[in-house]
Protein backbone atom coordinates (compact mmCIF):
# COMPACT_ATOMS: atom_id res chain seq x y z
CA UNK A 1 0.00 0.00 0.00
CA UNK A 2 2.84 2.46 1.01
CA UNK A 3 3.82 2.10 -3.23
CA UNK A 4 0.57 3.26 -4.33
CA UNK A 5 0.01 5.83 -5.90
CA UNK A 6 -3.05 6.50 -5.05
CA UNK A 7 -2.44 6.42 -1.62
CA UNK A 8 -1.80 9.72 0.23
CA UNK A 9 -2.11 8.38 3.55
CA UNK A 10 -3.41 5.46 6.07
CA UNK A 11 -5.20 5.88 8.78
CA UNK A 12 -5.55 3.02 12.11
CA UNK A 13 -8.39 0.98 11.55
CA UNK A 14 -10.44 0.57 15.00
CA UNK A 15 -8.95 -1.31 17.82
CA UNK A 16 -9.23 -5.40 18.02
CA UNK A 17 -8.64 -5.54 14.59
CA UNK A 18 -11.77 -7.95 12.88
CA UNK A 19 -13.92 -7.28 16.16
CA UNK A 20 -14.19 -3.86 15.54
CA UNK A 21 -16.44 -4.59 12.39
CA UNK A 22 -18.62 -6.34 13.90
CA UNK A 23 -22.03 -5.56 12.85
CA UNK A 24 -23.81 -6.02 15.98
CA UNK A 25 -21.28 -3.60 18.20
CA UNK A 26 -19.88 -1.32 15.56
CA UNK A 27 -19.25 1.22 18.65
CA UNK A 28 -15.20 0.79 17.68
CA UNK A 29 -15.78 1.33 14.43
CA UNK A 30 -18.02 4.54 14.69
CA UNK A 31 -15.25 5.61 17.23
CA UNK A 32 -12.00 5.04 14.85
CA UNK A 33 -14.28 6.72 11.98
CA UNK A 34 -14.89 9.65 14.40
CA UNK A 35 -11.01 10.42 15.03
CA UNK A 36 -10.22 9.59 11.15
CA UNK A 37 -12.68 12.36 10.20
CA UNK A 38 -11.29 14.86 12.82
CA UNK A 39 -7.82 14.58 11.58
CA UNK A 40 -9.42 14.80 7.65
CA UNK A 41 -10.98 18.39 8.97
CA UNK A 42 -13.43 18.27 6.50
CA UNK A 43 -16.45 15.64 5.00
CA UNK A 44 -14.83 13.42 3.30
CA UNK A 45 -16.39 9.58 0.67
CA UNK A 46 -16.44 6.88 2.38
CA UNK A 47 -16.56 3.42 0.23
CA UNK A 48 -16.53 0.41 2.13
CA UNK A 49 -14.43 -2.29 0.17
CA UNK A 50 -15.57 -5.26 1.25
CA UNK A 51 -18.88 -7.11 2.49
CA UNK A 52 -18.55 -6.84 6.27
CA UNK A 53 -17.10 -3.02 6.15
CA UNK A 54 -20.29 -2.26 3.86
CA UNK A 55 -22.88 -4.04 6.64
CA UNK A 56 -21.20 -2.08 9.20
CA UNK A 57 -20.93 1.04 8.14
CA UNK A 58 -24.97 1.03 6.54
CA UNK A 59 -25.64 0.05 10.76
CA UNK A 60 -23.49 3.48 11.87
CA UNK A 61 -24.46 5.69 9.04
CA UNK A 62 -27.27 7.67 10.44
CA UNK A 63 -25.03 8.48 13.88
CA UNK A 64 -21.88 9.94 11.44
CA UNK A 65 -23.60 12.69 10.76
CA UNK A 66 -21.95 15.49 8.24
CA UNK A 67 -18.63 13.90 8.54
CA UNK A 68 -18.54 11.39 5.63
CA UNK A 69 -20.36 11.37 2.48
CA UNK A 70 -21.62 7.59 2.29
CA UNK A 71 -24.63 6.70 -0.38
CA UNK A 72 -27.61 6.28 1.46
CA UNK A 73 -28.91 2.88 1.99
CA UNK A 74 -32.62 1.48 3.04
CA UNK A 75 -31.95 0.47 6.63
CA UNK A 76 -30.59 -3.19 6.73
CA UNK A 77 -29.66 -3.38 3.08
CA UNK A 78 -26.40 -4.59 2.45
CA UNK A 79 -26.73 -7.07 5.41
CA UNK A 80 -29.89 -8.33 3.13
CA UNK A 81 -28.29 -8.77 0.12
CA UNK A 82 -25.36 -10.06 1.77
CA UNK A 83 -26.84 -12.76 3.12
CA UNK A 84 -27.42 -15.66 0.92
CA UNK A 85 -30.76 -16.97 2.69
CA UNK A 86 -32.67 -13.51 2.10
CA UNK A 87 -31.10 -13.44 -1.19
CA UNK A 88 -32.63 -16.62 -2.12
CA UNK A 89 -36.28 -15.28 -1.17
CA UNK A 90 -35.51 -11.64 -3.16
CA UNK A 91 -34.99 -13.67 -5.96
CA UNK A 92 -38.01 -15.93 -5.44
CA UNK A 93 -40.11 -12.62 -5.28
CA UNK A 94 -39.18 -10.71 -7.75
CA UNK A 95 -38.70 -13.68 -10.35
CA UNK A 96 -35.10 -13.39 -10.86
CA UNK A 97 -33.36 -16.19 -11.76
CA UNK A 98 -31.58 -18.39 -9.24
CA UNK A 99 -30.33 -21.17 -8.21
CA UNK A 100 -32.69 -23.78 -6.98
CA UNK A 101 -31.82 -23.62 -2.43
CA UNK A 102 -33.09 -25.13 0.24
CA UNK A 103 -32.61 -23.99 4.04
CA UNK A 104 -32.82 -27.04 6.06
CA UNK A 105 -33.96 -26.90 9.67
CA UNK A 106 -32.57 -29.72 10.70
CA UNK A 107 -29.80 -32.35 9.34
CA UNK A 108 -32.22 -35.01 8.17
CA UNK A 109 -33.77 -32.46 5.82
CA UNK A 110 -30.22 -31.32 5.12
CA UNK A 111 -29.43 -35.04 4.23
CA UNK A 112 -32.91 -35.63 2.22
CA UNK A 113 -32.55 -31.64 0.55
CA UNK A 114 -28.62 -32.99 -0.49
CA UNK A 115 -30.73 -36.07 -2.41
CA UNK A 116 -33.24 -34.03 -3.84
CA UNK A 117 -31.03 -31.49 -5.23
CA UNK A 118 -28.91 -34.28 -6.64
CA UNK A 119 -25.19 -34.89 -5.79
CA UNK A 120 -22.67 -33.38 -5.99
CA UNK A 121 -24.97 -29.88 -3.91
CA UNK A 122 -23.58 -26.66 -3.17
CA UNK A 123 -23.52 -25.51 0.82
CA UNK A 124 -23.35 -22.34 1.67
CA UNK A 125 -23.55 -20.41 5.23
CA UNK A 126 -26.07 -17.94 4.92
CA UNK A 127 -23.53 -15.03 6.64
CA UNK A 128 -20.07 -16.08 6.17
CA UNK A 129 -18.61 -12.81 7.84
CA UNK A 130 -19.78 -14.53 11.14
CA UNK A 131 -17.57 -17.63 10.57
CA UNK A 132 -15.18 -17.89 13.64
CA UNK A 133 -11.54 -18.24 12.29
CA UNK A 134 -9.74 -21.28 12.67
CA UNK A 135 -12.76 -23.40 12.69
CA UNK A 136 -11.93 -25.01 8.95
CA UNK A 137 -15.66 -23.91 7.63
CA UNK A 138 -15.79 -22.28 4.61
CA UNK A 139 -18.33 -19.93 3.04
CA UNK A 140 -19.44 -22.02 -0.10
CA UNK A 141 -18.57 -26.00 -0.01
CA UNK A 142 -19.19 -28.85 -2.49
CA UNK A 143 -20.83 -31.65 -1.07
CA UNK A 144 -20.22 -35.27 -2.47
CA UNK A 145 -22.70 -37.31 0.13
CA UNK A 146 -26.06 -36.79 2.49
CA UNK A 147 -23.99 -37.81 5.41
CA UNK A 148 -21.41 -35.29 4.52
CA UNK A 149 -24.70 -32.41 4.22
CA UNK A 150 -25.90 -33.64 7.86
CA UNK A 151 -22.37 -33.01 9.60
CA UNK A 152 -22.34 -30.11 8.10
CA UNK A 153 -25.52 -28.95 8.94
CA UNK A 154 -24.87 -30.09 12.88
CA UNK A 155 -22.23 -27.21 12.81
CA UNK A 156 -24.96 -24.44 12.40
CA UNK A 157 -24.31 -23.11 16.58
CA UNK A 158 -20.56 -23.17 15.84
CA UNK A 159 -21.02 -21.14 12.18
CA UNK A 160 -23.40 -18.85 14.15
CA UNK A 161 -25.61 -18.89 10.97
CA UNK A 162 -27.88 -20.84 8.79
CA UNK A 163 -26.74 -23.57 6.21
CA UNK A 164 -28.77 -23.46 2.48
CA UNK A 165 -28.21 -25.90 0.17
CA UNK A 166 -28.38 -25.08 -3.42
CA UNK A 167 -28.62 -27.08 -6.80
CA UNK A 168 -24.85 -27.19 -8.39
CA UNK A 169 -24.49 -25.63 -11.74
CA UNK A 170 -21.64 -26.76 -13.59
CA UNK A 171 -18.95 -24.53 -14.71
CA UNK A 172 -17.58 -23.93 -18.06
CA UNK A 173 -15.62 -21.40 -20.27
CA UNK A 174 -18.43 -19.28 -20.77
CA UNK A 175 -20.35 -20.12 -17.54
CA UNK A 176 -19.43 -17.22 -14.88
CA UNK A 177 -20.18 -13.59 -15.53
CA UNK A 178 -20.72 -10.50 -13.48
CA UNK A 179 -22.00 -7.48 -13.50
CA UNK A 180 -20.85 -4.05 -11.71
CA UNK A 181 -22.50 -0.71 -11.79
CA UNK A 182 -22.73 2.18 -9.53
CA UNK A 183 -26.37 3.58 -8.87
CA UNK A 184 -27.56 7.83 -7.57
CA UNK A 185 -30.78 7.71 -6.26
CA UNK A 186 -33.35 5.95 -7.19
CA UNK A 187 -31.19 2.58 -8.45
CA UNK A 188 -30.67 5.21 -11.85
CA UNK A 189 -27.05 3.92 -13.04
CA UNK A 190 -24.53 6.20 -13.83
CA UNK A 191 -22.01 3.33 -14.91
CA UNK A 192 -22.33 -0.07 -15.39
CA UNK A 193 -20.96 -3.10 -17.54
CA UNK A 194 -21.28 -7.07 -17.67
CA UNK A 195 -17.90 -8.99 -18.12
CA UNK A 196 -17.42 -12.76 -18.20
CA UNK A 197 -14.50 -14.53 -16.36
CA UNK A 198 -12.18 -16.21 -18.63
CA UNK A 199 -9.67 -17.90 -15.53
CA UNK A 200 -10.61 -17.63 -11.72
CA UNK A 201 -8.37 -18.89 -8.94
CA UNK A 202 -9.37 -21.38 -7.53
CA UNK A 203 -9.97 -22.83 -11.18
CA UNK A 204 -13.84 -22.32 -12.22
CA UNK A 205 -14.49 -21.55 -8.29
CA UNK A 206 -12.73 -18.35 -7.52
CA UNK A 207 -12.49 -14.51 -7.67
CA UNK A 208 -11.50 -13.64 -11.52
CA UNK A 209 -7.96 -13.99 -12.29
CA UNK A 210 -8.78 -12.64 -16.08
CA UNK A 211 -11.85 -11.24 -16.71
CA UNK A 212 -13.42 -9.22 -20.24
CA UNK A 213 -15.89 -6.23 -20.66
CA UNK A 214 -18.98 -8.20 -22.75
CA UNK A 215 -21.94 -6.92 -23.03
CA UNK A 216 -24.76 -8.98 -22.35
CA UNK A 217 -28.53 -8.31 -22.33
CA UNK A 218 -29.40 -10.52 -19.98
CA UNK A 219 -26.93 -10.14 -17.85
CA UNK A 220 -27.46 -6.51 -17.92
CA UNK A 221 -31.07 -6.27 -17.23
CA UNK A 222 -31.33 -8.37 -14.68
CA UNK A 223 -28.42 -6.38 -13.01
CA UNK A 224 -30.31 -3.07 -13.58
CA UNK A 225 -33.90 -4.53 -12.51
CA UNK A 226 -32.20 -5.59 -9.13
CA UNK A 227 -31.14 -2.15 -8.49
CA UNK A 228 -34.41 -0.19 -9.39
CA UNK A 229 -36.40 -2.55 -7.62
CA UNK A 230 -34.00 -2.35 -4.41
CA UNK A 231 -33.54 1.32 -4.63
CA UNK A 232 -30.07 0.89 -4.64
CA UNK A 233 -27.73 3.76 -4.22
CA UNK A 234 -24.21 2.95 -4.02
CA UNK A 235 -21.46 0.24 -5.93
CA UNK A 236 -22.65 -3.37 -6.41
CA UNK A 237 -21.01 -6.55 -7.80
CA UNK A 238 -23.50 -9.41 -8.96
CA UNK A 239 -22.01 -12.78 -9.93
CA UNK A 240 -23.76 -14.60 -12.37
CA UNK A 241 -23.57 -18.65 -13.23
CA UNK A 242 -25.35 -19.64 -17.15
CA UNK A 243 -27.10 -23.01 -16.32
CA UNK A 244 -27.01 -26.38 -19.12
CA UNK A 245 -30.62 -23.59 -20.57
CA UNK A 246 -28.78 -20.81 -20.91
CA UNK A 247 -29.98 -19.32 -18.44
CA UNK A 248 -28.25 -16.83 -16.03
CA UNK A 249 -28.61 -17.41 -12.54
CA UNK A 250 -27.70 -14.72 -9.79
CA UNK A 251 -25.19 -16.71 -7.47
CA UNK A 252 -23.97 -13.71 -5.52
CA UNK A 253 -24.42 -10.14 -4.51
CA UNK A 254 -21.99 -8.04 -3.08
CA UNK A 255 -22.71 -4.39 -1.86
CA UNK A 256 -19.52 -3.20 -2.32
CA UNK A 257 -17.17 -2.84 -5.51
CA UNK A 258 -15.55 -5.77 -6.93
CA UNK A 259 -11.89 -6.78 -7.19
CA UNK A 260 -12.38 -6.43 -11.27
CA UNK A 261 -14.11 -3.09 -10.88
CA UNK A 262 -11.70 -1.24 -12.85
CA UNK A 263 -12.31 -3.43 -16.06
CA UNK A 264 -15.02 -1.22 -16.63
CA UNK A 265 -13.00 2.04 -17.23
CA UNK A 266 -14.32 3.63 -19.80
CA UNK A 267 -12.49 6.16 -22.66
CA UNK A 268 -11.73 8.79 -20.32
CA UNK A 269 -11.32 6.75 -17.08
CA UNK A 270 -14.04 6.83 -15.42
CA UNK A 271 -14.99 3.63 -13.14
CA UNK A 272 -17.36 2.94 -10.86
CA UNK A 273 -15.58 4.53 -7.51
CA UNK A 274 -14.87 7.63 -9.42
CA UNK A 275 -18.44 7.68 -10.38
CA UNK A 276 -19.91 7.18 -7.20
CA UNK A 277 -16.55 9.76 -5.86
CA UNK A 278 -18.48 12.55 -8.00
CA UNK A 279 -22.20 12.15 -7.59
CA UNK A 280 -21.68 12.16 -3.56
CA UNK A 281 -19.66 15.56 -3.78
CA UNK A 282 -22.43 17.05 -6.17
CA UNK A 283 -20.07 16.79 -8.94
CA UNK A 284 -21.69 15.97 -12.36
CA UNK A 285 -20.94 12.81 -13.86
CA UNK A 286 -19.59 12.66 -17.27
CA UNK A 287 -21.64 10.81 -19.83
CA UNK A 288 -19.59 7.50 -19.96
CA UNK A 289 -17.95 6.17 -23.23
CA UNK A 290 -17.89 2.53 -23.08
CA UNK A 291 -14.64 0.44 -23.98
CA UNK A 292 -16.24 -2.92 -24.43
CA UNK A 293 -13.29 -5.70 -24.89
CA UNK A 294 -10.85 -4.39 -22.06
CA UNK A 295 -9.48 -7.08 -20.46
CA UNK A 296 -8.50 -7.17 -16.66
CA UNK A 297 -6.01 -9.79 -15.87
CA UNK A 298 -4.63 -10.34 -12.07
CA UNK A 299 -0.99 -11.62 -13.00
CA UNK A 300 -0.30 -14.04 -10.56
CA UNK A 301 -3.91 -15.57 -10.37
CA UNK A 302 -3.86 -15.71 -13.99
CA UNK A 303 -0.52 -17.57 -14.07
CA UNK A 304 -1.32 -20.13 -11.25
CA UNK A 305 -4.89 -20.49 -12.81
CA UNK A 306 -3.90 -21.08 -16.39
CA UNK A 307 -1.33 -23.55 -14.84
CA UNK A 308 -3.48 -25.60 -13.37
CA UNK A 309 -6.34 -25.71 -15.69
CA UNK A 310 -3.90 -26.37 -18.21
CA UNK A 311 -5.17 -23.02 -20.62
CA UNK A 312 -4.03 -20.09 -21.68
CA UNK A 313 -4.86 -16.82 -20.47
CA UNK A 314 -5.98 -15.08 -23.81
CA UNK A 315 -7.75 -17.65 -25.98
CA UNK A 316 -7.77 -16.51 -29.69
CA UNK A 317 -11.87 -15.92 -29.53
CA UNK A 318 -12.75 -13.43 -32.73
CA UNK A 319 -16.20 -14.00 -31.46
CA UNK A 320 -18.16 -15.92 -28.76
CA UNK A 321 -21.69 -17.23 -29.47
CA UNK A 322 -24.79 -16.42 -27.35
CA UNK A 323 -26.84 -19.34 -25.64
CA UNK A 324 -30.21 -19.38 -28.07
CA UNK A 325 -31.88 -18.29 -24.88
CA UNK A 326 -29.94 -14.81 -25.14
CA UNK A 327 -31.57 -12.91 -27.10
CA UNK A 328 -29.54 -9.89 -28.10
CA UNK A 329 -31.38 -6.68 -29.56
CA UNK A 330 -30.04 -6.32 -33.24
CA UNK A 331 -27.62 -3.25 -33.84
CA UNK A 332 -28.66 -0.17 -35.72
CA UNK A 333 -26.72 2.05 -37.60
CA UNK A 334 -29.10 5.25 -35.90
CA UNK A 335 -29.43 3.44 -32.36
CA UNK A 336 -27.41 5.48 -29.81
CA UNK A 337 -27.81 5.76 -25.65
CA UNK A 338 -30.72 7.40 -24.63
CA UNK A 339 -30.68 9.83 -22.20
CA UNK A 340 -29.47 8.86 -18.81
CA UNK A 341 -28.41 5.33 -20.42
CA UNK A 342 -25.19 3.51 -18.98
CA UNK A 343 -22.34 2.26 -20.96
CA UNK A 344 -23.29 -1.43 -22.28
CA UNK A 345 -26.32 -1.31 -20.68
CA UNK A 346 -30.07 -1.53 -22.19
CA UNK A 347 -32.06 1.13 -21.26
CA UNK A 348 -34.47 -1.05 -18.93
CA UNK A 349 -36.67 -2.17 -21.81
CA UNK A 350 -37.19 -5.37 -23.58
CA UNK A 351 -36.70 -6.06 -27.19
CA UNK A 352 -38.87 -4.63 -29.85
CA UNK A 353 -40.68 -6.22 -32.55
CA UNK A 354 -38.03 -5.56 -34.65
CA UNK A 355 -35.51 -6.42 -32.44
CA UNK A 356 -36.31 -10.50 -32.43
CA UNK A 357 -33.67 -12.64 -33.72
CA UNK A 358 -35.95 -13.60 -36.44
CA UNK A 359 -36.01 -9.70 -37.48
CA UNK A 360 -32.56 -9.35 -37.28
CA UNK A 361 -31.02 -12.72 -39.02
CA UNK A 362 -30.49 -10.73 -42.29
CA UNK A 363 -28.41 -8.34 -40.53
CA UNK A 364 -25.17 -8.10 -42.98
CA UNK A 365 -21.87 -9.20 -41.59
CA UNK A 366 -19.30 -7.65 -40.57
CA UNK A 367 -21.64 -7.98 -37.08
CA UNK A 368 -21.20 -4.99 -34.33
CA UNK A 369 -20.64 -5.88 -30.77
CA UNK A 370 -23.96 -6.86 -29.60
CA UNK A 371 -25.63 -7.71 -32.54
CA UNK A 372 -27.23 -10.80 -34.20
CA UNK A 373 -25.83 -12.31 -37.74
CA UNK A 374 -27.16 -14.94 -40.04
CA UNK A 375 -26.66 -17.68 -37.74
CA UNK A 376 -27.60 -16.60 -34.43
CA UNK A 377 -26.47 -13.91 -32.13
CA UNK A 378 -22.81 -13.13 -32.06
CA UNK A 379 -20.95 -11.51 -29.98
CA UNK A 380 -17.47 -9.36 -31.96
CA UNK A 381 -14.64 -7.69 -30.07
CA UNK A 382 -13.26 -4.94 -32.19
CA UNK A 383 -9.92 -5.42 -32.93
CA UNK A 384 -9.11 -2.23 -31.37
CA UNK A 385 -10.23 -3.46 -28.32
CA UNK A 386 -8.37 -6.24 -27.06
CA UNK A 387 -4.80 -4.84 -26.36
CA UNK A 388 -6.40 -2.82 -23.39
CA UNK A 389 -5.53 -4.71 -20.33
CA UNK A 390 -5.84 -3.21 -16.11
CA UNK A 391 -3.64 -5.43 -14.68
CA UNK A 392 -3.16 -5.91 -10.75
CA UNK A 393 -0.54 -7.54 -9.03
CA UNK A 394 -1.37 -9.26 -5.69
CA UNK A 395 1.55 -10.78 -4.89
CA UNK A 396 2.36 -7.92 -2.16
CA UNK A 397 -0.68 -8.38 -0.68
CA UNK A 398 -1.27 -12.35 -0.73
CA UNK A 399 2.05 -14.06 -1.01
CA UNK A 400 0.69 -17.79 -0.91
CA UNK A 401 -0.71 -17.73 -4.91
CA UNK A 402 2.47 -16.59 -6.02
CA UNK A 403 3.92 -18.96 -3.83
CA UNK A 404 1.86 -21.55 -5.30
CA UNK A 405 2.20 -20.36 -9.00
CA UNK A 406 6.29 -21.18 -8.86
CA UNK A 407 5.85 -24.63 -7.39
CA UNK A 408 2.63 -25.36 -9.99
CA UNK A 409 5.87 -24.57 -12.43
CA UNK A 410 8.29 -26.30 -10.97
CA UNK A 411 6.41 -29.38 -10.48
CA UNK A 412 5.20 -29.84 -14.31
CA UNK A 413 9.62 -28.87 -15.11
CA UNK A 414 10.08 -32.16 -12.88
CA UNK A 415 7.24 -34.10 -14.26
CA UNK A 416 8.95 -33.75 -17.45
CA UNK A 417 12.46 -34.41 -16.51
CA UNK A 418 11.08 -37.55 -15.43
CA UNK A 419 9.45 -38.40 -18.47
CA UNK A 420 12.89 -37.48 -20.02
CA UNK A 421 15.05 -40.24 -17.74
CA UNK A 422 12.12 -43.00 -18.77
CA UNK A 423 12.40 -42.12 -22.48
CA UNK A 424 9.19 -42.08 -22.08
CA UNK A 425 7.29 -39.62 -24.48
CA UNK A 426 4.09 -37.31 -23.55
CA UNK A 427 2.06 -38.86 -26.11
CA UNK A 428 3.12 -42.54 -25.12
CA UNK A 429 -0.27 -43.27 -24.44
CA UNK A 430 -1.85 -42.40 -27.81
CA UNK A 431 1.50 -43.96 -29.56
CA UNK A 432 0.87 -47.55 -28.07
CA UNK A 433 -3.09 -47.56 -28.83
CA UNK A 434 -2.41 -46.89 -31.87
CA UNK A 435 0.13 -49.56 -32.88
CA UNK A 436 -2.60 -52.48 -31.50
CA UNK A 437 -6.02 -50.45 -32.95
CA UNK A 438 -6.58 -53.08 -36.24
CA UNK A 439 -7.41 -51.00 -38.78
CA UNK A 440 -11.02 -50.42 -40.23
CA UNK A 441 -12.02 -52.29 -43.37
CA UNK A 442 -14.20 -50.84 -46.16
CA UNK A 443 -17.79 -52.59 -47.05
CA UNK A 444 -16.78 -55.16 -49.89
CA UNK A 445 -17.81 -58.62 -50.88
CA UNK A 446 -14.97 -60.59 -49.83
CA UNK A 447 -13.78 -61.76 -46.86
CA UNK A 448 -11.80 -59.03 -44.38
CA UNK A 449 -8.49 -60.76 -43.39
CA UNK A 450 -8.18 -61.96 -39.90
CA UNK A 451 -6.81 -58.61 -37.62
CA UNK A 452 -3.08 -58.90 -36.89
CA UNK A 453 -2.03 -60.60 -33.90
CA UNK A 454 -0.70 -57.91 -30.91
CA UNK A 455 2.47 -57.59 -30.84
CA UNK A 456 4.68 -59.48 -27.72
CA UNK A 457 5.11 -57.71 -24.56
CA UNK A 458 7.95 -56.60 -23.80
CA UNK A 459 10.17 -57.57 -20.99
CA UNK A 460 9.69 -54.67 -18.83
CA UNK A 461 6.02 -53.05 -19.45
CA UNK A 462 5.59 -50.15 -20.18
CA UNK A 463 3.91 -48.24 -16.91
CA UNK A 464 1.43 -45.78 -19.57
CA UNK A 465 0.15 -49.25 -20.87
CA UNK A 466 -0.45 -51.04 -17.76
CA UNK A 467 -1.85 -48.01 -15.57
């Protein structure tokens, strides 16, 4: 932090260190944010980073008074949204998509909800800020077994919340999106985007190593409809997971910016902080120019992740089709932002009649970013596009992925070596099917000759054929 720079100086966060944020006594915190303030002299923004900072500080908002400038919340909000049980019902109520969850009251219905779900299920602890440390449970974990749901549901006292179990949706390479936006009054955006995470860390389970600006309709209205319908003012982060449909399925909301949030930067640098920076001081907020295609990549999460799901980074993607559930509206060469619209983002309407794929399939190619072609919707990065990259570097801050990255490395170097001593080739599996596979005879009247006998083994077998 003391490199940044962005950083003009750091003030003592409240004594007891965790304790002080907790929700339900946020006296320390209200009493370290008092003496911050007097030694500022003057109001100053206050963004809370994080989930448990942003449920504290919506508890001790009314009693700061005029010292910080904070974006006004319904009472109880963020803790709401935060918490994956209420979640679940907001989504029930206002018909957004979501996975299917189940909040057991006891561990036979955890056991019989685990079956009924179908294995493997998703459990999650309804507030994971209130996990004690060093008690080994984890926010989100996959579980394999009903037994294995029942423990875990006996460990509701010691979690000090309740345990949901949720249908698992399997992940792919064009599976996890998100969506972050900053909202004034009203849940009216000033800027917002939808991105989809290309490598995570942990692999297909983690915060986004690389991540790219794409638009998405559906994504993006169902980001925007949660906001107007909360009457959010503030940052939000929304993680998204497309089911085997299509569908997209809101997995997580966080009332607080993301760790991507500067992916969507737009032309003249503007993000989301700096957004929500100027509409608290009264400031007017420039009309954002979207850069769709920038590309946020966290190097040593992307390195350890691409290691060990054995990918690249940057796949060579000119275009990425659309589920045929995502309906895109089709591009016109007079359609511009109406007023108050935010970059990317449809203007909280559906589709016209002339914006159904059928309507739009005789679009001519080349296809614009958002559009629909001849054979289905597409999705184009401009060229242009693509070189911009916001990268971060954690390795500062969080030593053990880096850490982890050079031994991933040095492990495959030794795998090889070994290979190397056996003369024993990478592909020595595919080379030894293929001298036994007898090969395939054409339709004919006579007689196919009688396959080839294998060859002998060999005094020694070969460990790739045996295994």
């Amino acid at each position: 932090m003391g490199r940044s720079r962005y950083l003009r100086a750091v003030h003592q966060g409240p004594d007891g260190g965790s304790d002080g944020l907790d929700p339900d006594a946020p006296e320390a915190l209200l009493e370290c944010l008092a003496g911050v303030s007097e030694r500022i002299g003057r109001p100053a923004v206050l963004v809370a980073m994080d989930d448990l900072s942003a449920i504290a500080v919506a508890r001790i908002a009314p009693r700061l008074g005029e010292r910080f400038r904070i974006p006004h919340q319904p009472d109880g909000l963020p803790a709401r949204v935060a918490d994956k049980a209420e979640l679940s019902r907001l989504c029930a109520r206002w018909d957004i998509p979501h996975p299917e969850t189940v909040i057991p009251a006891s561990g036979a219905e955890a056991a019989e909800a685990a079956w009924g779900l179908g294995l493997p299920t998703v459990a999650k602890w309804s507030r994971p800020w209130l996990l004690p440390a060093g008690s080994g449970l984890r926010s989100t974990t996959l579980v394999h077994s009903a037994a294995e749901a029942r423990r875990l549901y006996e460990r509701s006292d010691e979690a000090g919340c309740r345990l949901l179990l949720q249908r698992f949706l399997p992940a792919g390479p064009d599976t996890d999106w998100f969506f972050h936006g900053a909202f004034t009054r009203g849940g009216h955006p000033l800027l917002a985007g939808s991105g989809r995470k290309e490598l995570s860390w942990p692999v297909r389970t983690g915060l986004t190593a690389v991540g790219r600006w794409l638009p998405d309709p559906a994504v993006e209205e169902a980001g925007l409809r949660i906001a107007e319908r909360l009457g959010y003012q503030g940052i939000l982060d929304l993680d998204f997971r497309r089911d085997e449909r299509g569908c997209f399925r809101l997995v997580d909301f966080n009332p607080r910016p993301g760790a991507q949030f500067r992916l969507f930067t737009d032309a003249a640098g503007l993000d989301v902080v700096q957004a929500m920076y100027l509409d608290l001081t009264g400031q007017r907020v420039p009309e954002p120019v979207p850069r769709p295609g920038r590309v946020f990549v966290a190097e040593n999460y992307a390195l350890l992740a691409a290691v060990r799901g054995r990918q690249l980074p940057f796949r060579r993607e000119p275009s990425a089709r659309l589920a045929p559930s995502r309906r895109a509206p089709a591009a016109r060469a007079d359609a511009g932002p109406g007023p108050g619209a935010a970059p990317g983002v449809p203007a909280g309407r559906r589709p016209g009649p002339d914006e159904t794929p059928a309507a739009a399939a005789a679009a001519p190619a080349p296809v614009p970013v958002g559009a629909v072609g001849p054979a289905g919707p597409v999705r184009v990065v401009p060229q242009r596009e693509r070189g911009r990259v916001e990268a971060a570097w954690f390795a500062t801050d969080d030593p053990k992925p880096f850490l982890a990255m050079l031994a991933a490395f040095l492990g495959r170097g030794a795998d090889k070596g070994a290979r190397v001593l056996r003369r024993v080739p990478a592909h020595g599996r595919r080379t030894a099917r293929a001298v036994v596979r007898a090969p395939r005879q054409r339709a004919s009247g006579l007689t196919p000759p009688a396959p080839a006998a294998p060859p002998a083994a060999a005094a020694e077998p070969d460990e790739l054929l045996t295994r």
